[in-house]
Protein backbone atom coordinates (compact mmCIF):
# COMPACT_ATOMS: atom_id res chain seq x y z
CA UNK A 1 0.00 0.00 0.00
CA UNK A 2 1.30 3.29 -1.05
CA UNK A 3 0.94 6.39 0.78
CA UNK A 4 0.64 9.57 -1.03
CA UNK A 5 1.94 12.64 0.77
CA UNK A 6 -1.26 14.22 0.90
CA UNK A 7 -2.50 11.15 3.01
CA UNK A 8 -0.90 13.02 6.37
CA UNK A 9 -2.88 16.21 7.81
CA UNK A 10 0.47 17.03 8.97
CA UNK A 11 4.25 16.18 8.95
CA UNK A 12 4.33 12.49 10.35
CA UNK A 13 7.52 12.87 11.74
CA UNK A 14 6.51 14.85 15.17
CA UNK A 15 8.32 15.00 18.34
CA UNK A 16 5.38 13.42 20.50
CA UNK A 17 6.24 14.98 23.70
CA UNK A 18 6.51 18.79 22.84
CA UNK A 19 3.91 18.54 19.66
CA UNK A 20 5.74 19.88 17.50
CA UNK A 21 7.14 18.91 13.51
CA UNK A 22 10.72 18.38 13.02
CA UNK A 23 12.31 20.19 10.09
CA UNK A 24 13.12 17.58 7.35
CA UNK A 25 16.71 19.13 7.12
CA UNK A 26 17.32 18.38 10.76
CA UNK A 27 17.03 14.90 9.77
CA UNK A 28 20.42 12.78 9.52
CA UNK A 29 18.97 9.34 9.38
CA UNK A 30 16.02 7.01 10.52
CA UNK A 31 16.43 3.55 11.99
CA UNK A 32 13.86 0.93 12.50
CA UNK A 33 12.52 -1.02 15.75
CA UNK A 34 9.80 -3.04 14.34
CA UNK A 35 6.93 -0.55 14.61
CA UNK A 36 8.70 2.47 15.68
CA UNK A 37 11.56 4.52 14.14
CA UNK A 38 14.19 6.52 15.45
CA UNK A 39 14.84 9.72 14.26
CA UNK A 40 18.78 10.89 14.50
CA UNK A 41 19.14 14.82 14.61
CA UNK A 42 22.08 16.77 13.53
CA UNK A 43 22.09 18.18 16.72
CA UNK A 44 22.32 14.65 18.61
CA UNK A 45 19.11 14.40 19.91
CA UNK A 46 17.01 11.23 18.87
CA UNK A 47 13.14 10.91 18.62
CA UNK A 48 11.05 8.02 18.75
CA UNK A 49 7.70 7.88 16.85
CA UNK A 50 5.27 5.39 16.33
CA UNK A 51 5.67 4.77 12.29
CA UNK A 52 7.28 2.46 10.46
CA UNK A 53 10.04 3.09 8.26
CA UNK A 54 8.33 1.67 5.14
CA UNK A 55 5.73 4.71 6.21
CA UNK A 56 8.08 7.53 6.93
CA UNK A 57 9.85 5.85 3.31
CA UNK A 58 7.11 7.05 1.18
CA UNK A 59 6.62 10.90 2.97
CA UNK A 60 10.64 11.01 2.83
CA UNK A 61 10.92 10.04 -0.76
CA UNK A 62 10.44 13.59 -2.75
CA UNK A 63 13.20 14.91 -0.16
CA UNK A 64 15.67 12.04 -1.60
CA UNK A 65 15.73 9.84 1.71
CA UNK A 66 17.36 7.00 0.88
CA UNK A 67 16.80 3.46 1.90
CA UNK A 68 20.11 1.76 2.43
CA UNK A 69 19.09 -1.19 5.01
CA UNK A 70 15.91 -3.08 6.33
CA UNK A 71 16.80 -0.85 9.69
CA UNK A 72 18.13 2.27 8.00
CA UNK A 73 16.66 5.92 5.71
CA UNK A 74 19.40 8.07 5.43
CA UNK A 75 19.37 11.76 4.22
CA UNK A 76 21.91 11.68 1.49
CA UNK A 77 23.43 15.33 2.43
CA UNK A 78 25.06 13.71 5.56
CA UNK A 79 27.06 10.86 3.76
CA UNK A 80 30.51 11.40 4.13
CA UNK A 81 31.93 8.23 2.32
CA UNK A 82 31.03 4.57 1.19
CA UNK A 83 33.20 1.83 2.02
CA UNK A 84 32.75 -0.68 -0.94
CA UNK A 85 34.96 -2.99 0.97
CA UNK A 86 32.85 -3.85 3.52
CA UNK A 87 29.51 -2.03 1.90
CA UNK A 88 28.94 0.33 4.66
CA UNK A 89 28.25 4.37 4.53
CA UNK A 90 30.35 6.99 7.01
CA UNK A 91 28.18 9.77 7.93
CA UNK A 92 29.13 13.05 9.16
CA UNK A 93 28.03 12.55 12.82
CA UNK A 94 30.87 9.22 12.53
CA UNK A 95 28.12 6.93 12.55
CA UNK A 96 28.66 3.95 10.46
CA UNK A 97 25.81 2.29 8.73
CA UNK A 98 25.33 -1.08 6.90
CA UNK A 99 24.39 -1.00 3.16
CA UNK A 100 22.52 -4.37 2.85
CA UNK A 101 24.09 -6.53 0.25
CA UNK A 102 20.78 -6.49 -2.42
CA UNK A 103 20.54 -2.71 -1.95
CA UNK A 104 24.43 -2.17 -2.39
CA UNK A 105 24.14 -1.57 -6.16
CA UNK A 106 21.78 0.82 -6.80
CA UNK A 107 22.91 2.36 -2.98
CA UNK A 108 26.08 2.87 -5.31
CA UNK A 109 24.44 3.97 -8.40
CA UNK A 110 22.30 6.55 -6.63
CA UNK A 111 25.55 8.13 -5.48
CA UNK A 112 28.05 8.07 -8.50
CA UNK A 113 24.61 9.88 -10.22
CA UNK A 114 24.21 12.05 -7.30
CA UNK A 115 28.40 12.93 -7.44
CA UNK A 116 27.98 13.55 -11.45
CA UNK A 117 25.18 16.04 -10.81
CA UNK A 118 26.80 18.51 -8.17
């Protein structure tokens, strides 16, 4: 089932406790717990909210999320390097995340294109 952005009345992504959105740029990456996701801030901070990642996929696609693991979104802009060696991506904060081995190839595409273009 697909979920058109339109679908939400507001941002899905919503820090539960103070009510309020969180700005999409903020966003480093999202990891999965079954039926919650984390959301990592650039500032350190991490959210929990009561979607799943396959949800918070389809509102975070137009901004260029990409899906790089069963447990991971990333936000491209924060990707420091990928190790092809052991297919894994560096992000700015020093976190290092696992690129799983089916999505590896077109995780590697998207970013040679994304390289080409800016």
């Amino acid at each position: 089932m697909t979920y058109p952005i339109n679908h939400f009345r507001q941002n899905p992504i919503m820090d539960k406790k103070t009510k309020r959105n969180i700005d999409l740029t903020e966003i480093i990456m999202l990891s999965g717990d079954i039926n919650y996701s984390i959301v990592h801030l650039k500032s350190g901070k991490k959210i929990l909210i009561c979607k799943t990642l396959k949800v918070l996929e389809e509102y975070l696609k137009p901004m260029e999320f990409v899906r790089v693991h069963r447990k991971y979104l990333i936000n491209p802009y924060f990707v420091k390097s990928i190790c092809r060696y052991n297919q894994t991506i560096l992000m700015d904060t020093g976190d290092t995340i696992e690129i799983s081995r089916r999505k590896f190839a077109s995780v590697k595409f998207y970013f040679s294109r994304m390289s080409t273009i800016g």
